[in-house]
N, C-alpha and C. Protein backbone atom coordinates (compact mmCIF):
# COMPACT_ATOMS: atom_id res chain seq x y z
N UNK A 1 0.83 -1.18 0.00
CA UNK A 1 0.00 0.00 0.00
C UNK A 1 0.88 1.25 0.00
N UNK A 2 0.44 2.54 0.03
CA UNK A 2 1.03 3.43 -0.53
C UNK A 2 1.17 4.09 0.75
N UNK A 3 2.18 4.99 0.93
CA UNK A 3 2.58 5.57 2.34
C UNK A 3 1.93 6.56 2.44
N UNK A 4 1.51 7.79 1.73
CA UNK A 4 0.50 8.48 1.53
C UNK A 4 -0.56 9.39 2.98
N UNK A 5 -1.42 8.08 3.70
CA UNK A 5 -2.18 8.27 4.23
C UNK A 5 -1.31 7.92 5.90
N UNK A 6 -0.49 7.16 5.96
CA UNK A 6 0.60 7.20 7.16
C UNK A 6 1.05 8.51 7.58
N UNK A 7 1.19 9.13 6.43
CA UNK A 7 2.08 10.48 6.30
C UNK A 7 1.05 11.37 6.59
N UNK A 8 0.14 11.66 5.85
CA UNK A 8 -1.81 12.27 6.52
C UNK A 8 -1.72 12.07 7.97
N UNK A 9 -1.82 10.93 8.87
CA UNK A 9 -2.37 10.40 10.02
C UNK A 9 -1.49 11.08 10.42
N UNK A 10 -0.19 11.14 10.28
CA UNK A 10 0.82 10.87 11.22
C UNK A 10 1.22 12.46 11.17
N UNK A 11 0.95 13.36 10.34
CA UNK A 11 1.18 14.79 10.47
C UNK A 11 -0.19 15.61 11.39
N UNK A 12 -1.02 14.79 11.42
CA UNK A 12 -2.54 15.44 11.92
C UNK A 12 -2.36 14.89 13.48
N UNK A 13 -1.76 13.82 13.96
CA UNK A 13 -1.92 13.57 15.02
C UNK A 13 -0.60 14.62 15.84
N UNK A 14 0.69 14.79 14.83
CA UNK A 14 1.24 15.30 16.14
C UNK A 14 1.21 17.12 15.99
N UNK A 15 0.35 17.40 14.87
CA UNK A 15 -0.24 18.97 14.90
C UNK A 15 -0.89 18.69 16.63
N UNK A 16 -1.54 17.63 16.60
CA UNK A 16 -2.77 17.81 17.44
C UNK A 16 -1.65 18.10 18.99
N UNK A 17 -0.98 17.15 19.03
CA UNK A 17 0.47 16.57 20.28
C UNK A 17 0.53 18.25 20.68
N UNK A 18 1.24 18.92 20.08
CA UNK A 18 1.73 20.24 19.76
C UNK A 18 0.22 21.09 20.38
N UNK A 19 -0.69 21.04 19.60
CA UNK A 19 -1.36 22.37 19.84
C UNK A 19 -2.09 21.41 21.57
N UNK A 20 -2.22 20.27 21.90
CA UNK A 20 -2.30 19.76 23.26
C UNK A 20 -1.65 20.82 24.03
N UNK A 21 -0.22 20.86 24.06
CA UNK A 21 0.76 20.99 25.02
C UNK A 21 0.87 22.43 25.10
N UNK A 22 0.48 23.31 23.64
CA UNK A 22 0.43 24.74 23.61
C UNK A 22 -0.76 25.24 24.74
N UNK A 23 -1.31 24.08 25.12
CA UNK A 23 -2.84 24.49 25.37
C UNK A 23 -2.63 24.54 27.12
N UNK A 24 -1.94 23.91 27.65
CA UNK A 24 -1.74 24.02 28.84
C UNK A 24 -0.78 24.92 29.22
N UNK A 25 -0.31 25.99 28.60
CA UNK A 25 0.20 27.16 28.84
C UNK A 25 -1.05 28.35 29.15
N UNK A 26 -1.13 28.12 30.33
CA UNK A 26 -2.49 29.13 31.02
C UNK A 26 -2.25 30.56 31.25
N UNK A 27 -3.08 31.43 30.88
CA UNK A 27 -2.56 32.62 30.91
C UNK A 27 -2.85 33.06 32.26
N UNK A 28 -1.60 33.84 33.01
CA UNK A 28 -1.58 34.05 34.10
C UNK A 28 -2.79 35.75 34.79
N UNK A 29 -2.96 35.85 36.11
CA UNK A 29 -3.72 36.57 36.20
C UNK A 29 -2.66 37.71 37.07
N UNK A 30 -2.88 38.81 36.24
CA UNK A 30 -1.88 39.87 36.49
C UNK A 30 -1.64 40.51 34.89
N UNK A 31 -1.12 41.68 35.29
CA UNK A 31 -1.02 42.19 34.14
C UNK A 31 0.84 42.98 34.10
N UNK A 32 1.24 42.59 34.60
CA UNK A 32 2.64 42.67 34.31
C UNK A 32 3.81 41.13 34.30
N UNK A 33 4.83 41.54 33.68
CA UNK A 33 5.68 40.55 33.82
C UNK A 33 5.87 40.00 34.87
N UNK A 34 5.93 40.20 36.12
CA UNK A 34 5.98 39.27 37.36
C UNK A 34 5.14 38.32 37.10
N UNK A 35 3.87 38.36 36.51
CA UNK A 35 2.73 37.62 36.58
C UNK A 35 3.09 36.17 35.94
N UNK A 36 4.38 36.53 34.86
CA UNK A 36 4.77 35.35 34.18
C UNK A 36 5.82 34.37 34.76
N UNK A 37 6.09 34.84 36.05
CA UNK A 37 7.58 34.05 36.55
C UNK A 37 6.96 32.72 36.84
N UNK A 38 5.75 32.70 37.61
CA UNK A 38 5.41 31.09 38.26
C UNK A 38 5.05 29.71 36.80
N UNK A 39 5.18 30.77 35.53
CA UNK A 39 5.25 29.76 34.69
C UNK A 39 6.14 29.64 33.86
N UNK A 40 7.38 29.98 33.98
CA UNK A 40 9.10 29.82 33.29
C UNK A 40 8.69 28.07 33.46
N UNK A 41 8.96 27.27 34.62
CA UNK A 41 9.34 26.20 34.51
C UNK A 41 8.31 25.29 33.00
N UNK A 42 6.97 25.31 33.02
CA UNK A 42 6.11 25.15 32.17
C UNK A 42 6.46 25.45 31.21
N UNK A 43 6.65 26.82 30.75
CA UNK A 43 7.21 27.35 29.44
C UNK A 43 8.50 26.45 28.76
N UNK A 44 9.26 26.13 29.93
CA UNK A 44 10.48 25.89 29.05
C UNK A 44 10.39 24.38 29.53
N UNK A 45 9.35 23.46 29.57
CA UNK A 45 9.11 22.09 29.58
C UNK A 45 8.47 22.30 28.03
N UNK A 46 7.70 23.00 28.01
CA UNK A 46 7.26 23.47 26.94
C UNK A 46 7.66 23.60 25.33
N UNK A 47 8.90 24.05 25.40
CA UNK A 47 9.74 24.40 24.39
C UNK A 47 10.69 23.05 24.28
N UNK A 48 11.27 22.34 25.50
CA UNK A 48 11.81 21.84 25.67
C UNK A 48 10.36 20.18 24.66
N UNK A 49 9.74 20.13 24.71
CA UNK A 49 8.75 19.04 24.77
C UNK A 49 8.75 19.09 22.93
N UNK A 50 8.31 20.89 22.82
CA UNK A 50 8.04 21.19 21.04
C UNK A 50 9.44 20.58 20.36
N UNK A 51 10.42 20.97 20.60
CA UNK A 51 11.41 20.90 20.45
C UNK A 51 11.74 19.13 19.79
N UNK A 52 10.91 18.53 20.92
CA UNK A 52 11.23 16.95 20.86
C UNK A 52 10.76 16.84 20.13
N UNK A 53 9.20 16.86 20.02
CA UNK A 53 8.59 16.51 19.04
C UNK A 53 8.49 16.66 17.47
N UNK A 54 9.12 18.24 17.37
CA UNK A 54 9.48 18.98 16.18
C UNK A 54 10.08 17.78 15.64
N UNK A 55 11.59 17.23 16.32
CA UNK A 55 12.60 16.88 15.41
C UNK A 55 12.10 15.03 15.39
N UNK A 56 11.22 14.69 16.29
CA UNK A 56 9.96 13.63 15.53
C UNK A 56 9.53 13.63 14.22
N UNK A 57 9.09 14.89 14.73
CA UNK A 57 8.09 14.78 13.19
C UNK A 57 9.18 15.14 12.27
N UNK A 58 9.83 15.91 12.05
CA UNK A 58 10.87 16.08 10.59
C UNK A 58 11.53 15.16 10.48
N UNK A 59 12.06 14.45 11.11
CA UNK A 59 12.63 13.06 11.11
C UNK A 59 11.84 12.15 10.20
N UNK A 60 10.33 12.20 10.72
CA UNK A 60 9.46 11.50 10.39
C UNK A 60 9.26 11.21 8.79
N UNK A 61 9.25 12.70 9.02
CA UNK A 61 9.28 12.96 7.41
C UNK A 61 10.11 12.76 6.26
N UNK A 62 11.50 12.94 6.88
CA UNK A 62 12.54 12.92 5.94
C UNK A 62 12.65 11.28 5.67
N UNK A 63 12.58 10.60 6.24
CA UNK A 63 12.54 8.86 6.52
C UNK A 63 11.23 8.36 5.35
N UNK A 64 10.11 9.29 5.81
CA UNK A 64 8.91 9.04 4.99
C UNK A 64 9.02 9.12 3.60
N UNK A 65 9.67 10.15 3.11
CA UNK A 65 10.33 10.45 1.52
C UNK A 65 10.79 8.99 0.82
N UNK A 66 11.35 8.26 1.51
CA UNK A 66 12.43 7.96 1.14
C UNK A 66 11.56 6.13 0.87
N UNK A 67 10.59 6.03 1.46
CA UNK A 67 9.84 5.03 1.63
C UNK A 67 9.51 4.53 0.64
N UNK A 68 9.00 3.36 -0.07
CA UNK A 68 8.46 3.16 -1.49
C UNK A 68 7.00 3.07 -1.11
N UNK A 69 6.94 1.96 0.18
CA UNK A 69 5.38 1.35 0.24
C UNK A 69 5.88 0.49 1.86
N UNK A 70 4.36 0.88 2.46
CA UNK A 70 4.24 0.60 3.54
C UNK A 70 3.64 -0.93 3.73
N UNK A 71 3.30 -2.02 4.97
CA UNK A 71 2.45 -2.73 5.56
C UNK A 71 1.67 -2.42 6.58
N UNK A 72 1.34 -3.62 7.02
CA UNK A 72 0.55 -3.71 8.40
C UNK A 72 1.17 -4.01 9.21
N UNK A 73 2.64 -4.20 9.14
CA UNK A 73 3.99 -3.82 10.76
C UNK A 73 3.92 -2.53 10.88
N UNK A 74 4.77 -1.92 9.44
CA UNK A 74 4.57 -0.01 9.74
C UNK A 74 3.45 0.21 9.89
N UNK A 75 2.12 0.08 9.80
CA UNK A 75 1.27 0.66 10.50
C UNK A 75 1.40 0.87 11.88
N UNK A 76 1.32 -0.70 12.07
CA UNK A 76 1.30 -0.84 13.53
C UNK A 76 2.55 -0.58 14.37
N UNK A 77 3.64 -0.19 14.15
CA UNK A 77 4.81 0.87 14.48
C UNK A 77 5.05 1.98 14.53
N UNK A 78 4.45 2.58 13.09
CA UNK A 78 3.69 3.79 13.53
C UNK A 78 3.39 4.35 14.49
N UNK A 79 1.92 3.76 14.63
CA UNK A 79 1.23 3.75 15.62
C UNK A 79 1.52 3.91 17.02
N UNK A 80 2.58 2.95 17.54
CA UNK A 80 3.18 2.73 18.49
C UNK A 80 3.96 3.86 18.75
N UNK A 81 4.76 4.58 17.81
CA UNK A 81 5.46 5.86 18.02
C UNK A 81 4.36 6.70 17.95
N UNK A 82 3.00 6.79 17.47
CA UNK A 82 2.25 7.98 17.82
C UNK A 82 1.62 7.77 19.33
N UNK A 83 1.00 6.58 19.37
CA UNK A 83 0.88 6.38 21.15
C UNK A 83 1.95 7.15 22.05
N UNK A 84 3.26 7.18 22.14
CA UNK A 84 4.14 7.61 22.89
C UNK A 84 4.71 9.00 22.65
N UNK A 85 4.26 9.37 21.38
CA UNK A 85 4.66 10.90 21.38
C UNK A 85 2.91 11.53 21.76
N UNK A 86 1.88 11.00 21.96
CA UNK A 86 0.84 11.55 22.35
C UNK A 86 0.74 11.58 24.26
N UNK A 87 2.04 10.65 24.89
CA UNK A 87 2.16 11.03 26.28
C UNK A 87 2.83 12.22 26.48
N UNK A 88 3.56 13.02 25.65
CA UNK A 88 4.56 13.94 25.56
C UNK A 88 3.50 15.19 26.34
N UNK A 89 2.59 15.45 25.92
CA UNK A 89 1.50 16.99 26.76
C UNK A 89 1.51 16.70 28.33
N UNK A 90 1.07 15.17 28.34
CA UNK A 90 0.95 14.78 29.97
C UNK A 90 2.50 14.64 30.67
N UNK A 91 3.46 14.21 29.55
CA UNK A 91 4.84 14.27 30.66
C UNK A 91 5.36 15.68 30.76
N UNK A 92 4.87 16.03 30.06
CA UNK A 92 5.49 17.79 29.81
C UNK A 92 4.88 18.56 30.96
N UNK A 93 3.38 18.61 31.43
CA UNK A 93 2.75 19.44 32.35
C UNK A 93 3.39 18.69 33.37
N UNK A 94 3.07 17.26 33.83
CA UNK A 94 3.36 17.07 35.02
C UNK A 94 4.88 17.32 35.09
N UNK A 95 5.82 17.24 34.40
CA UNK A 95 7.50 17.72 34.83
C UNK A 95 7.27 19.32 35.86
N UNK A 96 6.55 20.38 34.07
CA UNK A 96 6.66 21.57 34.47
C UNK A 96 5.70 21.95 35.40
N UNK A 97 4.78 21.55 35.91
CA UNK A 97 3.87 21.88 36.85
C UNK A 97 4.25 21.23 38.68
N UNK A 98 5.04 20.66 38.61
CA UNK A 98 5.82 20.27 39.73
C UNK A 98 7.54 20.25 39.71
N UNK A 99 8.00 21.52 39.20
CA UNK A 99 8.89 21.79 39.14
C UNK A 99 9.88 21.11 39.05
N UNK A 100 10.42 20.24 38.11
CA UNK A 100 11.37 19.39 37.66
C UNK A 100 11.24 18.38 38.71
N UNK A 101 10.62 17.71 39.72
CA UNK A 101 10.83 16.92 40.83
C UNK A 101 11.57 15.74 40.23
N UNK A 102 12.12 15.32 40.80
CA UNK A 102 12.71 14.03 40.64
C UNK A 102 11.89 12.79 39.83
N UNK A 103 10.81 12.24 39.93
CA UNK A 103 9.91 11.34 39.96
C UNK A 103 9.37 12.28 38.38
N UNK A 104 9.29 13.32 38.33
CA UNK A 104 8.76 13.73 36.64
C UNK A 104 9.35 13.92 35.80
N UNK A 105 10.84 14.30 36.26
CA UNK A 105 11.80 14.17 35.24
C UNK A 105 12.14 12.56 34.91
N UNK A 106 12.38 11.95 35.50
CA UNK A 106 12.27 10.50 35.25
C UNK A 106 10.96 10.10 34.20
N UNK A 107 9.60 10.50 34.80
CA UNK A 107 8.58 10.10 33.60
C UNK A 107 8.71 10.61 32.64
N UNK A 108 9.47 11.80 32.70
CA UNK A 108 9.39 12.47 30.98
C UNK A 108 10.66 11.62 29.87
N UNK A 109 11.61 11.16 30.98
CA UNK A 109 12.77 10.56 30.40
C UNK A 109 12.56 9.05 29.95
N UNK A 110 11.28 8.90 30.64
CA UNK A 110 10.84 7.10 30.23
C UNK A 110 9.70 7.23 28.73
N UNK A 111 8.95 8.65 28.78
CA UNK A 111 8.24 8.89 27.62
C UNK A 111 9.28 8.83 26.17
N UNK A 112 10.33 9.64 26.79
CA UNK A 112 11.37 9.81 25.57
C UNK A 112 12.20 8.73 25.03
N UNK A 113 11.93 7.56 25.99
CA UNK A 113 13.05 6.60 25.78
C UNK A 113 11.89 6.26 25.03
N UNK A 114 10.97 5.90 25.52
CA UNK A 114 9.57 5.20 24.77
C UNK A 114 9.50 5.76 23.40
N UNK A 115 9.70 6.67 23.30
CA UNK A 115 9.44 7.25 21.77
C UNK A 115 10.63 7.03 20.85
N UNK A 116 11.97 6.92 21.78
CA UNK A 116 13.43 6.77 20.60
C UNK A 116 13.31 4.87 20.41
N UNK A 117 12.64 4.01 21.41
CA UNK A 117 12.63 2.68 21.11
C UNK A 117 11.04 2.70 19.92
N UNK A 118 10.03 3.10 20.34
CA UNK A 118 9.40 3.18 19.21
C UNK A 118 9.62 3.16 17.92
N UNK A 119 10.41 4.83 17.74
CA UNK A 119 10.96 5.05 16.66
C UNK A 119 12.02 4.25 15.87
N UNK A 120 12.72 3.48 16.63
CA UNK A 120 13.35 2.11 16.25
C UNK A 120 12.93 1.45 15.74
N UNK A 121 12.00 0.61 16.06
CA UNK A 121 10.75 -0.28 15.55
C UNK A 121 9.98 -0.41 15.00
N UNK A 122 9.98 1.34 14.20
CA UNK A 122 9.35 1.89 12.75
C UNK A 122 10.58 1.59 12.10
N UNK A 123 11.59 1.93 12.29
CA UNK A 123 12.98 1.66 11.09
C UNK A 123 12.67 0.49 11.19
N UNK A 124 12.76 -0.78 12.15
CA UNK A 124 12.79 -1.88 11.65
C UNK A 124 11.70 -2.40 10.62
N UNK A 125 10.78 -1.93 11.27
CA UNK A 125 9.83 -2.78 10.49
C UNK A 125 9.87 -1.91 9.24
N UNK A 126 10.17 -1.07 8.52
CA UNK A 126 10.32 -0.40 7.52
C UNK A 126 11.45 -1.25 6.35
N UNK A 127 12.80 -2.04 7.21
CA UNK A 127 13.71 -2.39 6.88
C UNK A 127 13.29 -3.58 6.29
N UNK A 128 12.55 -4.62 7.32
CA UNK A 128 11.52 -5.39 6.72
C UNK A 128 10.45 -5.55 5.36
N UNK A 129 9.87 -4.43 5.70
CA UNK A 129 9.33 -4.40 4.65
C UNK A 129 9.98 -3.95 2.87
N UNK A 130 11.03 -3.26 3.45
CA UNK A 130 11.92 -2.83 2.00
C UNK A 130 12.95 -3.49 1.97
N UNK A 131 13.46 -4.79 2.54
CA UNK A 131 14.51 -5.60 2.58
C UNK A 131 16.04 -4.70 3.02
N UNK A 132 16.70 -5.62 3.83
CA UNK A 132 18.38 -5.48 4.15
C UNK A 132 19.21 -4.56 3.26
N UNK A 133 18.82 -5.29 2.08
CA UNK A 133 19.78 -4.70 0.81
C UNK A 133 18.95 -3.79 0.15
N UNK A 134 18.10 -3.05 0.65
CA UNK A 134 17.50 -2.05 -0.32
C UNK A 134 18.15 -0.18 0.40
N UNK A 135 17.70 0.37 -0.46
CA UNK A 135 18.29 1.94 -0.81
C UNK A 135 18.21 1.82 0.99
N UNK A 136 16.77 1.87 1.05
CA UNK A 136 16.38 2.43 2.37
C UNK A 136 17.41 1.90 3.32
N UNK A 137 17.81 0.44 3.65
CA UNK A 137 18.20 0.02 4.61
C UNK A 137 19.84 0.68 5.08
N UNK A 138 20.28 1.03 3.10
CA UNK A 138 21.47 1.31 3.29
C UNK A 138 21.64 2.58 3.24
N UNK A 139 21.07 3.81 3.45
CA UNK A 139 20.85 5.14 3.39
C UNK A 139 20.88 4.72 5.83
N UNK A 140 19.96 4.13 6.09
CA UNK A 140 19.97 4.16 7.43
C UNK A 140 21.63 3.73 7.95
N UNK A 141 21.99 2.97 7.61
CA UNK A 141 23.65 2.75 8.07
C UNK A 141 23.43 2.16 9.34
N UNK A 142 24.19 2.91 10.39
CA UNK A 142 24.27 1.73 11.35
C UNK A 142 24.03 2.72 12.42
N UNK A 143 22.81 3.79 12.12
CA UNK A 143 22.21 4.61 13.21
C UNK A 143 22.71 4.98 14.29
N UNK A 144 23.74 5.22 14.35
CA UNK A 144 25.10 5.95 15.40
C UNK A 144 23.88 7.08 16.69
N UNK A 145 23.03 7.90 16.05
CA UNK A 145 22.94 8.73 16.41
C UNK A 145 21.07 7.96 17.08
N UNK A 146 20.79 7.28 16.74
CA UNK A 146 19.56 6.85 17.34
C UNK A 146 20.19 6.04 18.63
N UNK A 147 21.39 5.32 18.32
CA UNK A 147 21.80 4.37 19.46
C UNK A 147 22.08 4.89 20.66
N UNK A 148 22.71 6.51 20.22
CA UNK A 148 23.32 7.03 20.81
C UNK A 148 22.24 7.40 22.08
N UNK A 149 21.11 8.37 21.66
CA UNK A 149 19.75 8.56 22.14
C UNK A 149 19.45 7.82 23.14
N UNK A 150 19.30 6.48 22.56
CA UNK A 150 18.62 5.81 23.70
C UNK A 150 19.34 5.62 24.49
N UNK A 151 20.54 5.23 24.35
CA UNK A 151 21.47 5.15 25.77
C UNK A 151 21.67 6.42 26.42
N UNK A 152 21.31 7.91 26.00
CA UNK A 152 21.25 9.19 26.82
C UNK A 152 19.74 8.59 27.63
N UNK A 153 18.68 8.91 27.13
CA UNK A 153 17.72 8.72 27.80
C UNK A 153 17.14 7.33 28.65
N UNK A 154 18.19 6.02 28.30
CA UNK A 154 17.90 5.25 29.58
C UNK A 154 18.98 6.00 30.48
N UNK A 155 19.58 6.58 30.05
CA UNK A 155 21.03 6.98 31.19
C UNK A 155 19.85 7.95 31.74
N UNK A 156 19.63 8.84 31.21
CA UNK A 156 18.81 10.06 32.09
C UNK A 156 17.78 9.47 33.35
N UNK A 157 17.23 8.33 33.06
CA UNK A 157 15.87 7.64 34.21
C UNK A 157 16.53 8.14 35.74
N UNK A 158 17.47 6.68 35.78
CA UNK A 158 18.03 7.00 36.91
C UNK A 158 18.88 8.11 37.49
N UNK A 159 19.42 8.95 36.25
CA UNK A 159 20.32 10.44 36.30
C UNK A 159 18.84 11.37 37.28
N UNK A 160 17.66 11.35 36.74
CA UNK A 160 16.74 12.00 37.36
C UNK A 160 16.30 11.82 38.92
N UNK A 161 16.69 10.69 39.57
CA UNK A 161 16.81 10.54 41.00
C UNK A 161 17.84 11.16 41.37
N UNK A 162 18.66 11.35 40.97
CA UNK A 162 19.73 11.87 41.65
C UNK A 162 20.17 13.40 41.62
N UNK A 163 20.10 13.53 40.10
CA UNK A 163 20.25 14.99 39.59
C UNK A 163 19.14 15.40 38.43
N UNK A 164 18.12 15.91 38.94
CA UNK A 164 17.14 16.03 37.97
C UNK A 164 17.18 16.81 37.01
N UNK A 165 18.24 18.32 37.08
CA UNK A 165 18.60 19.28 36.23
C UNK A 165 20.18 18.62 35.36
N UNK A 166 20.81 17.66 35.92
CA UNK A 166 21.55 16.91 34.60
C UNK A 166 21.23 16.23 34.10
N UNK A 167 19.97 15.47 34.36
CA UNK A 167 18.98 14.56 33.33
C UNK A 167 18.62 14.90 31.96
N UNK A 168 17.55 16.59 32.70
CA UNK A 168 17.65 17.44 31.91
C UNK A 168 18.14 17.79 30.87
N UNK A 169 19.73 18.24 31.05
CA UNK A 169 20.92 18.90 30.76
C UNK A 169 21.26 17.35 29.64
N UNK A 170 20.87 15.93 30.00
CA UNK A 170 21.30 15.25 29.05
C UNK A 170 20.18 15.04 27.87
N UNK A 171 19.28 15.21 28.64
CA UNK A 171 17.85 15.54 27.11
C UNK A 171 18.26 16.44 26.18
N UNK A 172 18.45 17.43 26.65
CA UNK A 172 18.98 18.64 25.92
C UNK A 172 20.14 18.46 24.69
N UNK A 173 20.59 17.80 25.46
CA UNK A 173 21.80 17.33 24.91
C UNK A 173 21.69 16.19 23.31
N UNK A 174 20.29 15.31 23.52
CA UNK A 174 20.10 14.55 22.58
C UNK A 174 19.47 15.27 21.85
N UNK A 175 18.43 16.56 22.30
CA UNK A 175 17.75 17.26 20.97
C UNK A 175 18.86 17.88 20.26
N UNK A 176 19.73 18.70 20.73
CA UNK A 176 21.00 19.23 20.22
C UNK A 176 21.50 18.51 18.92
N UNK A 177 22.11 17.10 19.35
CA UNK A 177 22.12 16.15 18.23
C UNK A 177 21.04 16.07 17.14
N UNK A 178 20.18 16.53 17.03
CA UNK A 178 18.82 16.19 15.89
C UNK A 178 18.60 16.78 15.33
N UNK A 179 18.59 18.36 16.66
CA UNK A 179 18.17 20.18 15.53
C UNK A 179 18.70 19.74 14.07
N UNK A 180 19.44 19.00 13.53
CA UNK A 180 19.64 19.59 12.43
C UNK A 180 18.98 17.80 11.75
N UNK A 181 18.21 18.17 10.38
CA UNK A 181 17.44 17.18 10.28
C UNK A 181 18.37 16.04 9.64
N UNK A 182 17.77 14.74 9.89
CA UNK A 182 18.20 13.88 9.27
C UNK A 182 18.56 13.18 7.83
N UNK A 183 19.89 13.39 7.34
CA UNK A 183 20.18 13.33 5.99
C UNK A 183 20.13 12.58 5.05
N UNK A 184 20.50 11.30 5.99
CA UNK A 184 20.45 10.16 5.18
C UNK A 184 19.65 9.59 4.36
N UNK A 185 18.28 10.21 4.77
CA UNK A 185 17.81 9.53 3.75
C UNK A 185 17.24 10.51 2.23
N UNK A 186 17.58 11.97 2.45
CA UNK A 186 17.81 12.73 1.24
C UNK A 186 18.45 12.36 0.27
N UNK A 187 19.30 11.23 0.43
CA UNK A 187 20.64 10.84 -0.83
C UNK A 187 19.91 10.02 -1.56
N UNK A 188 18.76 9.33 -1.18
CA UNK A 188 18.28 8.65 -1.83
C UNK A 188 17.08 8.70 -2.62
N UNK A 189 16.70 9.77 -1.91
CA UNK A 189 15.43 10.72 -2.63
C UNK A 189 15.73 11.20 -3.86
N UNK A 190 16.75 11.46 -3.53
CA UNK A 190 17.42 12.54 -5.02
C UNK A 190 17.73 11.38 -5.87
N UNK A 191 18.07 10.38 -5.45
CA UNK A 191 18.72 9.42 -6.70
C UNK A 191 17.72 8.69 -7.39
């Protein structure tokens, strides 16, 4: 079947992720800037959350290009990565609404791991479906930078009991790696 409508679903659901998480930015009561300090932490769970998800979805996309034709694994892998980037609003408020606590930085770091093993398991089953030796498999290489990910964010779980702002500081650290979109599979688009 044609990838097409994956690419439909899968751009409409995380518009939706996004304008969720925009939505729990409450406007404060006051009319000067002081009024905005009790929601910095929110805000920048906030940015910090768009951020993730942004380089989801362009990821998503650039990978999607490159696709010939989908199954009923990538569906259901898909899927599985949209389930877990749709916890992203709820790990995002509860982090920023209880001020980085220990116990929410950890859930936000188990959402994220959830979404970089997800997102795994769309490449695979993608690899599957377009075989070992095809463009796709060999445009992916040997994913240095996904491996890398998940071992930041299982490292971050337990980093968040201990030091919840270097957990943080290592999330940060994996979006850093991504801001810039994923190439590999442009070489093959073009060819």
């Amino acid at each position: 079947m044609t990838k097409g409508r994956i690419e439909a679903f899968s751009d409409g659901v995380i518009a939706i992720i996004i304008t969720i998480m925009v939505l729990e930015l409450k406007v404060p009561h006051g009319h000067d800037f002081e009024a905005l300090r009790p929601l910095m932490s929110i805000f920048f769970c906030y940015v910090l959350s768009f951020v993730n998800v942004g380089i989801y979805w362009n990821n998503h996309h650039h990978m999607f290009h490159a696709v010939k034709h989908v199954g009923g694994w990538v569906l259901w892998a898909n899927l599985h990565l949209l389930f877990w980037l749709s916890l992203m609003p709820f790990a995002t408020t509860f982090m920023g609404e209880n001020d980085f606590a220990s116990a929410t930085v950890a859930a936000y770091a188990v959402v994220l791991l959830m979404c970089g093993v997800s997102y795994t398991i769309l490449v695979f089953a993608l690899i599957a479906q377009h075989g070992k030796d095809s463009d796709f498999a060999r445009a992916l290489g040997s994913d240095t930078k996904g491996k890398i990910s998940l071992v930041a964010y299982l490292s971050a779980i337990p980093l968040a009991f201990w030091m919840p702002i270097l957990s943080l500081v290592l999330i940060g650290i994996v979006a850093v790696l991504w801001i810039i979109p994923d190439q590999r599979f442009a070489r093959i688009v073009k060819s």
